[in-house]
Protein backbone atom coordinates (compact mmCIF):
# COMPACT_ATOMS: atom_id res chain seq x y z
CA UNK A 1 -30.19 25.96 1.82
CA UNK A 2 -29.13 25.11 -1.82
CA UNK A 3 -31.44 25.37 -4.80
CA UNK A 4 -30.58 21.48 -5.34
CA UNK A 5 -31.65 20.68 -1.13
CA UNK A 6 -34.51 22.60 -1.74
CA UNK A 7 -35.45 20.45 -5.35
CA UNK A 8 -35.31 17.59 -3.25
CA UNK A 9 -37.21 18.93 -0.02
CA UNK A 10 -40.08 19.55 -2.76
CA UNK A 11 -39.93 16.29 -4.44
CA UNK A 12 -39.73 14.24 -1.20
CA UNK A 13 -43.18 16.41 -0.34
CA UNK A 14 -44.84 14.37 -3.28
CA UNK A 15 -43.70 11.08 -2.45
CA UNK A 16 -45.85 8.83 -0.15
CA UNK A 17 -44.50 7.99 3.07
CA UNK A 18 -43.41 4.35 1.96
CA UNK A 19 -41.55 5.79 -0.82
CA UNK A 20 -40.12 8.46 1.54
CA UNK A 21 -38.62 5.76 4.12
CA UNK A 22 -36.67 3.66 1.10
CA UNK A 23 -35.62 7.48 0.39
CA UNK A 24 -34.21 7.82 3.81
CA UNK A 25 -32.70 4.38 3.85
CA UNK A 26 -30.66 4.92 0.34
CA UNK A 27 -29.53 8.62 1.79
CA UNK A 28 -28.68 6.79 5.26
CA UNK A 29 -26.79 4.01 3.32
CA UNK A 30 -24.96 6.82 1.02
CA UNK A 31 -24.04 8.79 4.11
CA UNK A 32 -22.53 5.71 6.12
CA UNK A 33 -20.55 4.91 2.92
CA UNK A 34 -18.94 8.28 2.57
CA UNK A 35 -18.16 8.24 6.02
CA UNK A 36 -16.18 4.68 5.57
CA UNK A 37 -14.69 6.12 2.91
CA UNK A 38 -13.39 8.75 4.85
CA UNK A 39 -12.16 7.26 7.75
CA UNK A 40 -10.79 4.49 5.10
CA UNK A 41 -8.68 7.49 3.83
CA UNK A 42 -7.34 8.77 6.93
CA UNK A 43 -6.31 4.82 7.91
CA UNK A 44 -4.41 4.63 4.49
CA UNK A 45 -2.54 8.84 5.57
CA UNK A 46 -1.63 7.11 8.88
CA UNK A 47 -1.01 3.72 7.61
CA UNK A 48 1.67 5.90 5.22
CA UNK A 49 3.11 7.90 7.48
CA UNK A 50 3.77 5.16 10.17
CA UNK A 51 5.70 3.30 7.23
CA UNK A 52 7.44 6.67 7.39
CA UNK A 53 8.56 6.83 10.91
CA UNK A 54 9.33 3.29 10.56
CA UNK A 55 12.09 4.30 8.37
CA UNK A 56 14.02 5.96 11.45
CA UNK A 57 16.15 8.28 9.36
CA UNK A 58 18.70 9.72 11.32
CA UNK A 59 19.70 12.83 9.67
CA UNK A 60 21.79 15.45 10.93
CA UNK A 61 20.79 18.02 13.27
CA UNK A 62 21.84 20.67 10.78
CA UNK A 63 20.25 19.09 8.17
CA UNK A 64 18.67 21.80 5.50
CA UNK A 65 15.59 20.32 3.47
CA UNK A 66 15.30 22.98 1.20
CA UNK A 67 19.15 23.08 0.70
CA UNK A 68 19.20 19.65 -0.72
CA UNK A 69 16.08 20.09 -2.95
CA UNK A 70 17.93 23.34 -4.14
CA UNK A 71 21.05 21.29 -4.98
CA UNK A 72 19.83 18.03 -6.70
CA UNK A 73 17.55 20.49 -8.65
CA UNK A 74 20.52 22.16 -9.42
CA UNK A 75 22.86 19.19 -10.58
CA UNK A 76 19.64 17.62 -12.45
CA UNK A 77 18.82 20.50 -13.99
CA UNK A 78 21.35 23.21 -14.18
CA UNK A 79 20.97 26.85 -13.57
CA UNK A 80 18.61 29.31 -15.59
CA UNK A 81 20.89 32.31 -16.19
């Protein structure tokens, strides 16, 4: 357990019971909102990479990624020599 988890176990100890449920209501609240958050994240990821395969690029089979990035690097930039 953390220092901080262990801060709160002892303050929680003080509190009275009524003041401990509206505790576990605002923690319950805060941990159902991260979790929406989340999952609101991974929609957006899939959301993005449907668009993607939407796209139906038909490259080549021989097709070299890192060939390409090498090249328009190259003609953007030039060569360090």
């Amino acid at each position: 357990m953390t220092y901080i988890q262990e801060q709160a176990i002892e303050l929680i100890q003080q509190l009275p019971d009524e003041k401990i449920q509206a505790f576990i209501t605002l923690a319950s609240d805060e941990i159902k909102l991260m979790e929406f958050k989340r999952q609101e994240q991974i929609s957006k990821k899939k959301q993005a990479f449907e668009k993607l395969e939407a796209l139906h690029l038909d490259l080549p089979d021989d097709f070299d990624a890192d060939a390409e990035l090498s090249a328009a690097m190259e003609a953007k930039y030039g060569t360090i020599a």
